[in-house]
PDB file of N, CA and C in Angstrom:
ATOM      1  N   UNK A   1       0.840  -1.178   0.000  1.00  0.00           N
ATOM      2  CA  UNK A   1       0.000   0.000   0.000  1.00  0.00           C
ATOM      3  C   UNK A   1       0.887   1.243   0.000  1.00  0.00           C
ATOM      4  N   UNK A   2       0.337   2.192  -0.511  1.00  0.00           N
ATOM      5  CA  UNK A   2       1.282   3.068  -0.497  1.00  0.00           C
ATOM      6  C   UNK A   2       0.235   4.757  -0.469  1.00  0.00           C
ATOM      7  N   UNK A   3       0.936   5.769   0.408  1.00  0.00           N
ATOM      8  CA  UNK A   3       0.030   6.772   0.752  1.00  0.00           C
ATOM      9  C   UNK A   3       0.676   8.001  -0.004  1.00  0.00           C
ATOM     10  N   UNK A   4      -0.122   9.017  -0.047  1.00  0.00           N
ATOM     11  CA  UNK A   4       0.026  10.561  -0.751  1.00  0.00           C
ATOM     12  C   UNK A   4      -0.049  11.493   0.935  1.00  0.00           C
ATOM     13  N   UNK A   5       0.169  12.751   0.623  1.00  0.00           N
ATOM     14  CA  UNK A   5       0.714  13.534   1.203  1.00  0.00           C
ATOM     15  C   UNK A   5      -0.544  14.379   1.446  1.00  0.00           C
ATOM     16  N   UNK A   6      -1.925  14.146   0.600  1.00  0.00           N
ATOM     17  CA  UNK A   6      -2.989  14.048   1.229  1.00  0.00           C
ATOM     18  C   UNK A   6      -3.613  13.170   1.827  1.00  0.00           C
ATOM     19  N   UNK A   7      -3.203  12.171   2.284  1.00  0.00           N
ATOM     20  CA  UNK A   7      -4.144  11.272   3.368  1.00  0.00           C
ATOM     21  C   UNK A   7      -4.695   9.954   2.748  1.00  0.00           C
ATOM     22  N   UNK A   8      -4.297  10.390   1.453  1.00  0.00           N
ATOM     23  CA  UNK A   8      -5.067   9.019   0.242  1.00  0.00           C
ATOM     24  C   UNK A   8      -4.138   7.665   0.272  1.00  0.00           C
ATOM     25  N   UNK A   9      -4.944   6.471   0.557  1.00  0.00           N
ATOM     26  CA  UNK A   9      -3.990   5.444   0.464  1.00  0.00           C
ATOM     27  C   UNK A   9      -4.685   4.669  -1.208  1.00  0.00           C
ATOM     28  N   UNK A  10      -3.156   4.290  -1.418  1.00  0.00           N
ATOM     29  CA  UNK A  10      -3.593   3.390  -2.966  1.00  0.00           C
ATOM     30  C   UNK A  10      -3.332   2.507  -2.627  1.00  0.00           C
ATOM     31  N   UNK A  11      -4.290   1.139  -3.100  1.00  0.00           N
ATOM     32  CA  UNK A  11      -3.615  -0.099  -3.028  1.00  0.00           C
ATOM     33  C   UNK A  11      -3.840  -0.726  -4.495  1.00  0.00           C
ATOM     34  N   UNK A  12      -2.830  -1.440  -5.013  1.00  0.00           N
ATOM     35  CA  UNK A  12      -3.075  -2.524  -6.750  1.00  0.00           C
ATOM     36  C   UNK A  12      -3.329  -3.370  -6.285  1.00  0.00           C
ATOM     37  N   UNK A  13      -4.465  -3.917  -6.968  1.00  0.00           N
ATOM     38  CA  UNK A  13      -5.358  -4.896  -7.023  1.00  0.00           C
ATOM     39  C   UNK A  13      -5.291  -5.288  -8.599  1.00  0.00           C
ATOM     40  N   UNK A  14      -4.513  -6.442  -9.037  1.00  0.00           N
ATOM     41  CA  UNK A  14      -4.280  -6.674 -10.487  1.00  0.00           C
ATOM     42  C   UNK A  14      -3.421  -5.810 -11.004  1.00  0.00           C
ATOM     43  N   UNK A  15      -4.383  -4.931 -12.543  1.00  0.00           N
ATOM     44  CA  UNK A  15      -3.966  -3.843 -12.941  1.00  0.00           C
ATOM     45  C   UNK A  15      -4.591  -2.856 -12.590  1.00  0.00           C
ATOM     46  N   UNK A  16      -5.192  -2.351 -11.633  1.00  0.00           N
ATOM     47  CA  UNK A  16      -6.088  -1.702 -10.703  1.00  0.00           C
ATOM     48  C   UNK A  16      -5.652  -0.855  -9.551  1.00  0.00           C
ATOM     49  N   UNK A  17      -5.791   0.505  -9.384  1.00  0.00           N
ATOM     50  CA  UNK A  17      -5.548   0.776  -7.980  1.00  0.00           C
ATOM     51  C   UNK A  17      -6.919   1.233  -7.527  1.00  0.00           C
ATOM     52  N   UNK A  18      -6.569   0.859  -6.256  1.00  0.00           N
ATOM     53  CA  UNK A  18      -8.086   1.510  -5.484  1.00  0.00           C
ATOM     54  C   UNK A  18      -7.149   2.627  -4.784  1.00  0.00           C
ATOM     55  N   UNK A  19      -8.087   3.730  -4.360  1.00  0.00           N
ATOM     56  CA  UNK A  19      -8.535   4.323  -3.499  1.00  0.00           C
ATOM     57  C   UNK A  19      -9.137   4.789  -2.342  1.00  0.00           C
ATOM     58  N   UNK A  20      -8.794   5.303  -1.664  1.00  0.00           N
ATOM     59  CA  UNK A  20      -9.464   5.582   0.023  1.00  0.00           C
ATOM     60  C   UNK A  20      -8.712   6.779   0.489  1.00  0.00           C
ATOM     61  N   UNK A  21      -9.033   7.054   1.903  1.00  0.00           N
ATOM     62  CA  UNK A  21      -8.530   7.952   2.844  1.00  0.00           C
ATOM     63  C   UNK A  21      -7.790   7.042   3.737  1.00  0.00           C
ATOM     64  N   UNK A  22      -6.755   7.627   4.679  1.00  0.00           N
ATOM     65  CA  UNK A  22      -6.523   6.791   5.430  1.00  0.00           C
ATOM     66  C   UNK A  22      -7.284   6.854   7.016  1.00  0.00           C
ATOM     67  N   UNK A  23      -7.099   6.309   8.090  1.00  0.00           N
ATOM     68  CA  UNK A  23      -7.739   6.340   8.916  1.00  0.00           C
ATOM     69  C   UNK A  23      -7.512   8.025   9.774  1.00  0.00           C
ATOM     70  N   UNK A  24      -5.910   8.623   9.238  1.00  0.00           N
ATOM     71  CA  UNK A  24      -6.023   9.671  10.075  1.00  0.00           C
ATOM     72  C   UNK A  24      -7.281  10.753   9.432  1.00  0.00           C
ATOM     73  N   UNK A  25      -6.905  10.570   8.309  1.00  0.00           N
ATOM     74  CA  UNK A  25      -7.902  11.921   7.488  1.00  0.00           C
ATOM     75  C   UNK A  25      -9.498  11.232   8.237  1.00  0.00           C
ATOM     76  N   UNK A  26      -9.588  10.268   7.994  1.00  0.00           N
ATOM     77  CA  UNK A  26     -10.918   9.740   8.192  1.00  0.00           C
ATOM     78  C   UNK A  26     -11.157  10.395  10.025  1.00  0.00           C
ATOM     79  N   UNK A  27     -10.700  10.224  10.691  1.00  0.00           N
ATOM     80  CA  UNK A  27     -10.708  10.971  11.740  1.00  0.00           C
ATOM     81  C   UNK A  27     -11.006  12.595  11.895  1.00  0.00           C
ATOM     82  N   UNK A  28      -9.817  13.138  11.371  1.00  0.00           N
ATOM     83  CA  UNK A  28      -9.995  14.521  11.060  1.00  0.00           C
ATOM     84  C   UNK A  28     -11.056  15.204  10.534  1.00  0.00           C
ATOM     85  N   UNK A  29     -11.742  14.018   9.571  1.00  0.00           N
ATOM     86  CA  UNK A  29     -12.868  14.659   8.880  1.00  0.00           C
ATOM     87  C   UNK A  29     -14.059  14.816  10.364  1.00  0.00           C
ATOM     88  N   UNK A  30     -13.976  13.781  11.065  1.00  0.00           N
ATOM     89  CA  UNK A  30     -14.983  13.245  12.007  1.00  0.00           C
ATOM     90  C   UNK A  30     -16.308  12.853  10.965  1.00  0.00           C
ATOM     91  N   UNK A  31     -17.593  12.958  11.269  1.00  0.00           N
ATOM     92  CA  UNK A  31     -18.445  11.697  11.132  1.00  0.00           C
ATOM     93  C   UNK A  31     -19.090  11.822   9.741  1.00  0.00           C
ATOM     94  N   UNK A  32     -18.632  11.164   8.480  1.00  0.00           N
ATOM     95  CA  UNK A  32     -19.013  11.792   7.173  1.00  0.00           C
ATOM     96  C   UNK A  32     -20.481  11.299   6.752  1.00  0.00           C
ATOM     97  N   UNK A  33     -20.772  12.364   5.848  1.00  0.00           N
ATOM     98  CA  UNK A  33     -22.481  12.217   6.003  1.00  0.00           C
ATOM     99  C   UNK A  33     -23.367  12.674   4.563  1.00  0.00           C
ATOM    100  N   UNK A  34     -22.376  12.236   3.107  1.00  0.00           N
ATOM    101  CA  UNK A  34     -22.305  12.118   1.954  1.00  0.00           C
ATOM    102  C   UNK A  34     -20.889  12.140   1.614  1.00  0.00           C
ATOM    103  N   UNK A  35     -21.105  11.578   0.009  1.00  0.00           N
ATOM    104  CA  UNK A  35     -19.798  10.958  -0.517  1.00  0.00           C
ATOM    105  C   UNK A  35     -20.135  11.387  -2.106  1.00  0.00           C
ATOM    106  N   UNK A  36     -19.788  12.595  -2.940  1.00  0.00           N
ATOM    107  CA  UNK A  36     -20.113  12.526  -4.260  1.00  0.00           C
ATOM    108  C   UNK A  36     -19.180  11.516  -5.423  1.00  0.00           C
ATOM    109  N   UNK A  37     -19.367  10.691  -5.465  1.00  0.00           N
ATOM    110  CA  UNK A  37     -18.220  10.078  -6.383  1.00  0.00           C
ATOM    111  C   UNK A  37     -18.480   9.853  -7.980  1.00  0.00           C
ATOM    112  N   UNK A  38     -17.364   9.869  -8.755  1.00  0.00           N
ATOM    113  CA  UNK A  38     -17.274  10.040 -10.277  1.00  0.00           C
ATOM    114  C   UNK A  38     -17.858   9.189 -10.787  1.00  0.00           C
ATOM    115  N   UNK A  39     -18.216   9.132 -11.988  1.00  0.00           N
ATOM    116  CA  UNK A  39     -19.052   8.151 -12.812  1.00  0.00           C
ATOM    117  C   UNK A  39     -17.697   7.012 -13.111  1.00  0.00           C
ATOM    118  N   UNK A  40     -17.981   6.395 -13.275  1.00  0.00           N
ATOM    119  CA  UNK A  40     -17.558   5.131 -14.070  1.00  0.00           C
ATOM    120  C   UNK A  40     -16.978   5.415 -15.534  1.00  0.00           C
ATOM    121  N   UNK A  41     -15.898   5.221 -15.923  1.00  0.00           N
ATOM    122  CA  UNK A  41     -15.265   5.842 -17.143  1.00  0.00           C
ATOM    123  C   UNK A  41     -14.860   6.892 -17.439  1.00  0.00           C
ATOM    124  N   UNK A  42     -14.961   7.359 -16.364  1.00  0.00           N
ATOM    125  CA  UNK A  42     -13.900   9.061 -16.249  1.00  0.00           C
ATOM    126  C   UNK A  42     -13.036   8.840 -16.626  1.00  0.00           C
ATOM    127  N   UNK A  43     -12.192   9.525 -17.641  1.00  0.00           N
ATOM    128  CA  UNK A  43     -10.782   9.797 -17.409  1.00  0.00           C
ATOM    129  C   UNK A  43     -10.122  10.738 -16.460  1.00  0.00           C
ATOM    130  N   UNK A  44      -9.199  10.583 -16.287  1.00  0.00           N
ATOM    131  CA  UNK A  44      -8.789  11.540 -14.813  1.00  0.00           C
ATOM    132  C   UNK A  44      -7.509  12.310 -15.237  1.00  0.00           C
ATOM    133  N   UNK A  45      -6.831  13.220 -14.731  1.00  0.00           N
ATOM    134  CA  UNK A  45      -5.685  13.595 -14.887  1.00  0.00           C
ATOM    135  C   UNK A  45      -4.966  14.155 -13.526  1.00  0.00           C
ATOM    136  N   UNK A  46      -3.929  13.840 -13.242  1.00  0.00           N
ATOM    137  CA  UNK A  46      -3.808  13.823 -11.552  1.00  0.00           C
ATOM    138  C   UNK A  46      -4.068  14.805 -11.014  1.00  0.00           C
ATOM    139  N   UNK A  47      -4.401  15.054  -9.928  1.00  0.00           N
ATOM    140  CA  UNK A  47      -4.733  16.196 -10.123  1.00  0.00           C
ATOM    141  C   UNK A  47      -5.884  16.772  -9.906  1.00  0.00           C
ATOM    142  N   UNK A  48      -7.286  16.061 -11.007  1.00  0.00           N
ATOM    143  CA  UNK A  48      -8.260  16.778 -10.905  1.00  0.00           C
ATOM    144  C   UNK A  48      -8.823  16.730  -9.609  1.00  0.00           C
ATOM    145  N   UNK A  49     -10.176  16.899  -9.026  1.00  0.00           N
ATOM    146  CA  UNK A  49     -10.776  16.276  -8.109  1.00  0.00           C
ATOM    147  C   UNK A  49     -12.104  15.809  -8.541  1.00  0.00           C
ATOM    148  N   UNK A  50     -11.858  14.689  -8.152  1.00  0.00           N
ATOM    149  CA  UNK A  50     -12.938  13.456  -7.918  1.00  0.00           C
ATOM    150  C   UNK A  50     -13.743  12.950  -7.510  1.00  0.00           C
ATOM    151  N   UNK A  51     -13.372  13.343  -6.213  1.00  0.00           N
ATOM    152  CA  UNK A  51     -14.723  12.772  -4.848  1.00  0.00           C
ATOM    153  C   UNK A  51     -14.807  14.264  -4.394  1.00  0.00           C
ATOM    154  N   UNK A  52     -16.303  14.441  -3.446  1.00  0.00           N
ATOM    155  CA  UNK A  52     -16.314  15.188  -2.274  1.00  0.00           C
ATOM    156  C   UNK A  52     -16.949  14.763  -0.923  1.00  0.00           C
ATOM    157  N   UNK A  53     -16.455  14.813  -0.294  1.00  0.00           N
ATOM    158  CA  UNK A  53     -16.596  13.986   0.602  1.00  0.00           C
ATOM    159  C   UNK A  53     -17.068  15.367   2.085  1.00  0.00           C
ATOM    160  N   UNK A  54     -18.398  14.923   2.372  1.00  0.00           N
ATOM    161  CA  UNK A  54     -19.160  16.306   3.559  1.00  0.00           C
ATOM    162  C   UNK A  54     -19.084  15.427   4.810  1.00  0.00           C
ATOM    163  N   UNK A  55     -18.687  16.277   5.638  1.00  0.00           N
ATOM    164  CA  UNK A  55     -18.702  15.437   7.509  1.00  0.00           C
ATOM    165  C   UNK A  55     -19.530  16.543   7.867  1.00  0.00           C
ATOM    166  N   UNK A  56     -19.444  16.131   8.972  1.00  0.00           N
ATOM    167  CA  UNK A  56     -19.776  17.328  10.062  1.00  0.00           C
ATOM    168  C   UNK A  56     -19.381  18.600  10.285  1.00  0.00           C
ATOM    169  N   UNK A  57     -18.226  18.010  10.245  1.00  0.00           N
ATOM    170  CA  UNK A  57     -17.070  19.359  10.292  1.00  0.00           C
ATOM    171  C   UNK A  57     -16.809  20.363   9.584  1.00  0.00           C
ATOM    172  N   UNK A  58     -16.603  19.064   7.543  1.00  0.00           N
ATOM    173  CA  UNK A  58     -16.117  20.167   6.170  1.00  0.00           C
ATOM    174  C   UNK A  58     -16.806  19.322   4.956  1.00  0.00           C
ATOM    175  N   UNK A  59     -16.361  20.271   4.458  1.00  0.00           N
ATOM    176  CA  UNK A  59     -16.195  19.446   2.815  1.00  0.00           C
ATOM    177  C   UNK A  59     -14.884  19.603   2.179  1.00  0.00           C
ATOM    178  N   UNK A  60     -14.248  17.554   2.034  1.00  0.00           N
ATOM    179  CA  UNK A  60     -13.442  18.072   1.716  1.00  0.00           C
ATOM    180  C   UNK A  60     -13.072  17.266  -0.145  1.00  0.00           C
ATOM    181  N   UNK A  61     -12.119  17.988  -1.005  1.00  0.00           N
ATOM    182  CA  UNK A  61     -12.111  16.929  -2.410  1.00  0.00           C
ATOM    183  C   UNK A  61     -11.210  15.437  -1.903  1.00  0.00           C
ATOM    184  N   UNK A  62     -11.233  14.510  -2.788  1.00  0.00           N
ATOM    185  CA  UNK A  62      -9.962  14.236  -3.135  1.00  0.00           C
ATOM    186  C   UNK A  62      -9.710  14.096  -4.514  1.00  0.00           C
ATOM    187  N   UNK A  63      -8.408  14.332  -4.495  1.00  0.00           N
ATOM    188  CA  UNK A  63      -7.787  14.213  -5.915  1.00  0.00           C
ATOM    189  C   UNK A  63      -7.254  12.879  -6.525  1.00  0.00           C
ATOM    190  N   UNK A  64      -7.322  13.237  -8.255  1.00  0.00           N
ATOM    191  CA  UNK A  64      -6.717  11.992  -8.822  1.00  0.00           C
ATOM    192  C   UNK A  64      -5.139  11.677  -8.440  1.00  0.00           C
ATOM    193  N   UNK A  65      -5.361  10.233  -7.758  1.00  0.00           N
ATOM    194  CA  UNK A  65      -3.391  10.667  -7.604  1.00  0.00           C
ATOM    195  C   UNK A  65      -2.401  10.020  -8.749  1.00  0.00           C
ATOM    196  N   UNK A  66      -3.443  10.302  -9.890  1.00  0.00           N
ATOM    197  CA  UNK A  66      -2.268   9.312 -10.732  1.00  0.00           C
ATOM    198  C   UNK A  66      -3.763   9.822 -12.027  1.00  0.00           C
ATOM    199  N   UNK A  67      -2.570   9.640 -13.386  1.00  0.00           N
ATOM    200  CA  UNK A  67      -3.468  10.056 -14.311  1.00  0.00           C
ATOM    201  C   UNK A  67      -3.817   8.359 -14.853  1.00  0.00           C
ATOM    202  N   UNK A  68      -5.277   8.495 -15.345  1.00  0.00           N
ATOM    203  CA  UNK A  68      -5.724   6.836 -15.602  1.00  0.00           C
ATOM    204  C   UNK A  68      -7.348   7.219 -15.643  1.00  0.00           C
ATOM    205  N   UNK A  69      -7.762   6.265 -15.556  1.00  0.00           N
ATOM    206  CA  UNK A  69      -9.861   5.833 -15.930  1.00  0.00           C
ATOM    207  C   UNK A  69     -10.403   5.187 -14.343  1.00  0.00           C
ATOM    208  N   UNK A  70     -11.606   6.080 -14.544  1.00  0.00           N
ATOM    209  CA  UNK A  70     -11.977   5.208 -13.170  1.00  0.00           C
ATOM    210  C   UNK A  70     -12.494   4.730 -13.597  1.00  0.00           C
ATOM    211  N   UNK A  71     -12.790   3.333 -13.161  1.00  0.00           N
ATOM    212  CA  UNK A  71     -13.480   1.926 -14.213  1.00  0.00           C
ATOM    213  C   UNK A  71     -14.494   1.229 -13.352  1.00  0.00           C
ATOM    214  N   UNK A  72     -14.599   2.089 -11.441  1.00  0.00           N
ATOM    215  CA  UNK A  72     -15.668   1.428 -10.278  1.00  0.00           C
ATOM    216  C   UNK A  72     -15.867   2.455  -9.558  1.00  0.00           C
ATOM    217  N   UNK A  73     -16.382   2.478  -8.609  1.00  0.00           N
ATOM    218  CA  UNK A  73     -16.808   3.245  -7.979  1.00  0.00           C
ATOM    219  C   UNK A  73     -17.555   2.562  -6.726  1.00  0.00           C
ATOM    220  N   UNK A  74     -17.258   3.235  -5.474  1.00  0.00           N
ATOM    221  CA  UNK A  74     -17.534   1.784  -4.166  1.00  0.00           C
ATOM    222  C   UNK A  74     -19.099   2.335  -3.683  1.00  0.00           C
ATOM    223  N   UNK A  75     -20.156   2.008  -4.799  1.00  0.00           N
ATOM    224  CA  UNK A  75     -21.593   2.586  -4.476  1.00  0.00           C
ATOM    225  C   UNK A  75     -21.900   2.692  -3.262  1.00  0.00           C
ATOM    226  N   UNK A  76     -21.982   1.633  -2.289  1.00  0.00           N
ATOM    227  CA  UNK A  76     -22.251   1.193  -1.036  1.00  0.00           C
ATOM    228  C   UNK A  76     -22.246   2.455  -0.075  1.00  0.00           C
ATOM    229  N   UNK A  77     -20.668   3.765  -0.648  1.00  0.00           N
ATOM    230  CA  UNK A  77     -20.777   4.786   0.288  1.00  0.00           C
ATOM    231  C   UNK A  77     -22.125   5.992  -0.301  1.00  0.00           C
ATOM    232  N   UNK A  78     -23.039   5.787  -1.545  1.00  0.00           N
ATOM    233  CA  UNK A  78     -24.192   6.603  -1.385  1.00  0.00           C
ATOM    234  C   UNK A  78     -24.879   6.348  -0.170  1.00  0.00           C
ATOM    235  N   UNK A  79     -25.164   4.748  -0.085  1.00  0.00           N
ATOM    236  CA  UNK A  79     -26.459   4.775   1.170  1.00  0.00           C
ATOM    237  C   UNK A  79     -25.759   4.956   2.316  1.00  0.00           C
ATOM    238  N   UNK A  80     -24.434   4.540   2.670  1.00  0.00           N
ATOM    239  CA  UNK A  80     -23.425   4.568   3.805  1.00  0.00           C
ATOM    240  C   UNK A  80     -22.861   5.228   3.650  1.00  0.00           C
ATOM    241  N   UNK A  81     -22.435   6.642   3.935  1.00  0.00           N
ATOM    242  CA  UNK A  81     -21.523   7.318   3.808  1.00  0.00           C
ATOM    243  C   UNK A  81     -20.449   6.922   5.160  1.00  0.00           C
ATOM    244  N   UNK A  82     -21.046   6.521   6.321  1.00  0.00           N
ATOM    245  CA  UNK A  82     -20.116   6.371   7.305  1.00  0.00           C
ATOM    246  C   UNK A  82     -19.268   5.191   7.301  1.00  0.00           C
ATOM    247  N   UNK A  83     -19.483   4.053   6.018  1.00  0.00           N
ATOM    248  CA  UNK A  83     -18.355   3.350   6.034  1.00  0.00           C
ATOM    249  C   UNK A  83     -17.215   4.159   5.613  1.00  0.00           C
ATOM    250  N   UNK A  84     -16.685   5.296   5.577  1.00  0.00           N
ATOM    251  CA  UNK A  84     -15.169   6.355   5.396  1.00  0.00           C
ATOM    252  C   UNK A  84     -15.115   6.217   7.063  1.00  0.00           C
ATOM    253  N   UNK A  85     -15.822   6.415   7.833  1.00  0.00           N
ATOM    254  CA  UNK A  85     -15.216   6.266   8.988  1.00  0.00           C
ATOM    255  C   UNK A  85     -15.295   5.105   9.600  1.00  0.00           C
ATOM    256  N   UNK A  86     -16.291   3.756   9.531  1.00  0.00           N
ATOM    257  CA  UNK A  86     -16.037   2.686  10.211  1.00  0.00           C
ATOM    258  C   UNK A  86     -14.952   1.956   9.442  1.00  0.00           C
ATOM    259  N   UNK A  87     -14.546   1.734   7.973  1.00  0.00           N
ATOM    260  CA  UNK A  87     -13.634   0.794   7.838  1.00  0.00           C
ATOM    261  C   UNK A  87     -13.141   1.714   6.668  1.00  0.00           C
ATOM    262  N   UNK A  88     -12.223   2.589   6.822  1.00  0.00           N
ATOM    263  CA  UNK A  88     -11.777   3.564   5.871  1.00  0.00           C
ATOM    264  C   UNK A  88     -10.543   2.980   4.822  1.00  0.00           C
ATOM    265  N   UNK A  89      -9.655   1.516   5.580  1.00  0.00           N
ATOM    266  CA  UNK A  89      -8.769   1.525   4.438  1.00  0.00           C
ATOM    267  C   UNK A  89      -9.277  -0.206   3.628  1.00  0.00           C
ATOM    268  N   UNK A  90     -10.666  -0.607   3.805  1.00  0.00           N
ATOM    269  CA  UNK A  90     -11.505  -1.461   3.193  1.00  0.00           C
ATOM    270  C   UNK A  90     -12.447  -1.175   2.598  1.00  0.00           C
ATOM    271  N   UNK A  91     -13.883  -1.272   3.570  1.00  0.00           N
ATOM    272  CA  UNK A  91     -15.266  -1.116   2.806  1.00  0.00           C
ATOM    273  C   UNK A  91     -15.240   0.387   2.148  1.00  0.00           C
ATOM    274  N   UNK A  92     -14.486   1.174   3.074  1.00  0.00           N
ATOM    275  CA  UNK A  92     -14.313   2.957   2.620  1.00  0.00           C
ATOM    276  C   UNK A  92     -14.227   2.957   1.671  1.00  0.00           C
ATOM    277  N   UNK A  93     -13.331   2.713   1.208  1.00  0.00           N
ATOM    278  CA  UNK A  93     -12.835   2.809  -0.672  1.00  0.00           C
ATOM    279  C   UNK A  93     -13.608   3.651  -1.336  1.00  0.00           C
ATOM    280  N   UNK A  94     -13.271   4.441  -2.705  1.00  0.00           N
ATOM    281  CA  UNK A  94     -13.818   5.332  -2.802  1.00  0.00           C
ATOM    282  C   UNK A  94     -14.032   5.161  -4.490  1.00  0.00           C
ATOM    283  N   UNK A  95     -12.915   4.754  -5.313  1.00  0.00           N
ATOM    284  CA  UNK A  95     -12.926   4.048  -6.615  1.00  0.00           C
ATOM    285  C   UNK A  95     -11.655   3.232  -7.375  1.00  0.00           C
ATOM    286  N   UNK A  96     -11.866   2.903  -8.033  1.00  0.00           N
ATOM    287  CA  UNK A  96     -11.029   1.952  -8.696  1.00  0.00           C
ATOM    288  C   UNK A  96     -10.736   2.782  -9.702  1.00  0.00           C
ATOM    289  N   UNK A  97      -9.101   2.822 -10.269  1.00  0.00           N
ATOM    290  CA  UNK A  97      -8.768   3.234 -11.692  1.00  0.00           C
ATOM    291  C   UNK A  97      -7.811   2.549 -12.056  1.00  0.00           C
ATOM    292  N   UNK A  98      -7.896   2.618 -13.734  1.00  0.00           N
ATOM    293  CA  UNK A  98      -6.498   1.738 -14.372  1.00  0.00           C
ATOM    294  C   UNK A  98      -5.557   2.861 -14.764  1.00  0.00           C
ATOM    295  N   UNK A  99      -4.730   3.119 -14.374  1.00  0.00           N
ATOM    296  CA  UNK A  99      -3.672   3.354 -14.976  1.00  0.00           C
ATOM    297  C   UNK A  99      -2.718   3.331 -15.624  1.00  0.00           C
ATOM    298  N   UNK A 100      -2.211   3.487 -16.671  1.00  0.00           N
ATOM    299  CA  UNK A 100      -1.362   3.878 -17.850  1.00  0.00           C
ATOM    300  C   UNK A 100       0.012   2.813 -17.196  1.00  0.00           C
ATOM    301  N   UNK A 101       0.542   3.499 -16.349  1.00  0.00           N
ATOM    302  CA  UNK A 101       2.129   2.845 -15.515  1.00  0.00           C
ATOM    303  C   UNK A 101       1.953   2.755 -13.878  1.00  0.00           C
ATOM    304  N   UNK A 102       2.040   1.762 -13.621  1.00  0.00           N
ATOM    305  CA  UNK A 102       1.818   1.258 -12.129  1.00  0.00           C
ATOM    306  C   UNK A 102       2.918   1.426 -11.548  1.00  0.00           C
ATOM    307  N   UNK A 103       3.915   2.038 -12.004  1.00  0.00           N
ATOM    308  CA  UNK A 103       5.450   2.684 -11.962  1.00  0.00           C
ATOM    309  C   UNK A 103       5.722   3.412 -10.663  1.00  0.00           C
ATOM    310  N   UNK A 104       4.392   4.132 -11.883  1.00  0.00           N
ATOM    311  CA  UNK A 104       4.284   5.929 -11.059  1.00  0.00           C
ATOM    312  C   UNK A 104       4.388   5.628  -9.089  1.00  0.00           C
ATOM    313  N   UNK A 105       3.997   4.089  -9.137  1.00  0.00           N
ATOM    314  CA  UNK A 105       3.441   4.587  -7.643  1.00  0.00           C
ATOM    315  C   UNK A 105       5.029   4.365  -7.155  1.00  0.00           C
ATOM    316  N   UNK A 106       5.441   4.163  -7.653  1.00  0.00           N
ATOM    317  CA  UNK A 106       6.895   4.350  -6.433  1.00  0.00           C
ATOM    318  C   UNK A 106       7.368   5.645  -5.995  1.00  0.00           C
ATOM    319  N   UNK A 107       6.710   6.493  -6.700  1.00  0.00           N
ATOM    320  CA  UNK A 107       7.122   8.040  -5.918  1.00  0.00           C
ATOM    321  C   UNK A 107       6.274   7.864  -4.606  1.00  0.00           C
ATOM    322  N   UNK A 108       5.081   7.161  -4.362  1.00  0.00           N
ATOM    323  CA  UNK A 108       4.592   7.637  -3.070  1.00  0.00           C
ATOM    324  C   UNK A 108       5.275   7.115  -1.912  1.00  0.00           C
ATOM    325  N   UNK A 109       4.538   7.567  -0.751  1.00  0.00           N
ATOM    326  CA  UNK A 109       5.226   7.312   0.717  1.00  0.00           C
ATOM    327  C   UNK A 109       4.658   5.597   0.844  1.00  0.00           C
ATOM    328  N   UNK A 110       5.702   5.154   1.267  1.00  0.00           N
ATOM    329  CA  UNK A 110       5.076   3.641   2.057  1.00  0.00           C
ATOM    330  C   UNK A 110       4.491   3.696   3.607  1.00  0.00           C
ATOM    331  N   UNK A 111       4.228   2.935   4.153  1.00  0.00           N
ATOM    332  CA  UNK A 111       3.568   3.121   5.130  1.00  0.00           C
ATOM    333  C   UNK A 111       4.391   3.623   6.687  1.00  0.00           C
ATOM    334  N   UNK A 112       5.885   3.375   6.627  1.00  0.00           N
ATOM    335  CA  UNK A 112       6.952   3.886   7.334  1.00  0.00           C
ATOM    336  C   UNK A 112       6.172   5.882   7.356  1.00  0.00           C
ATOM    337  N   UNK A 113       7.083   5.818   6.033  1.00  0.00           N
ATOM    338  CA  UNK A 113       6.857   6.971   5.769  1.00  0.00           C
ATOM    339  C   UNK A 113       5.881   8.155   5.977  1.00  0.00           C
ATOM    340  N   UNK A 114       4.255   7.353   5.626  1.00  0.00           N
ATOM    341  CA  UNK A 114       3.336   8.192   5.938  1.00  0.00           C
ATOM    342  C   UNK A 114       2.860   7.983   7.271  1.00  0.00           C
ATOM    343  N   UNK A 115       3.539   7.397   8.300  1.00  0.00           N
ATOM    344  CA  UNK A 115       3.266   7.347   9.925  1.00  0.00           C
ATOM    345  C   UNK A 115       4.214   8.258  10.512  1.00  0.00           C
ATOM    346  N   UNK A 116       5.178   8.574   9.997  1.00  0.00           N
ATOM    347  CA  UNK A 116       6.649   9.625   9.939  1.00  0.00           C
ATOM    348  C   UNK A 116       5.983  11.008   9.941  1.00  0.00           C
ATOM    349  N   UNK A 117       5.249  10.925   8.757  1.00  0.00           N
ATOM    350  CA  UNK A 117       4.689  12.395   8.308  1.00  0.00           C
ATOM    351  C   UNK A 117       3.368  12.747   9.058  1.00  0.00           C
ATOM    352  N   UNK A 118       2.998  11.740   9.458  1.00  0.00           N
ATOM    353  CA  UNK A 118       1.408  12.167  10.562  1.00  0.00           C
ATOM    354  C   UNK A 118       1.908  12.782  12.003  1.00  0.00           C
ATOM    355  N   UNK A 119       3.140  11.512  12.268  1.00  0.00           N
ATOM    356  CA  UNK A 119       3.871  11.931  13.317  1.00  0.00           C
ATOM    357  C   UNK A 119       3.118  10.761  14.603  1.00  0.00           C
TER     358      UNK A 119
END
């Protein structure tokens, strides 16, 4: 698994990465209470934003972390939005995309790393 410097963890699944928050953001947000997520066959470019995700607290995006197609989307958080906070780096998930080079992900933080940077 490997995390971004916003809070996003990726994991490959095949030729597939999913998406999520990790448990700190999922915290920070406190208790989320909609989830707008992209259609199915988006193309993305890193970058854009994708999800929005409303708590209590904010609204916040997340972004594409890698340019590629979202090809799923984890429906389950329309009727549940609070699976982002009961199981944020599983049922949470937010979408699936294929990407071009599965390369790319070695620039991100591993999990050392992004426990380093939370502190």
């Amino acid at each position: 698994m490997k995390f971004t410097e916003d809070h996003e963890w990726l994991r490959v699944e095949g030729d597939l990465v999913i998406v999520g928050i990790t448990e700190h953001a999922s915290e920070q947000l406190g208790d989320v209470v909609f989830v707008d997520l992209p259609e199915a066959g988006r193309t993305v470019t890193t970058g854009d934003e994708v999800v929005v995700i409303e708590s209590v607290k904010a609204a916040s995006d997340i972004l594409a972390p890698l340019d590629g197609e979202i090809v799923e989307v984890n429906d389950a958080l329309a009727e549940t939005p609070a699976l982002v906070n009961e199981d944020p780096l599983e049922a949470g998930w937010f979408f699936k995309m294929k990407v071009a080079d599965l390369s790319a992900l070695d620039g991100f933080m591993d999990e050392a790393a992004y426990k380093a940077l939370i502190g």
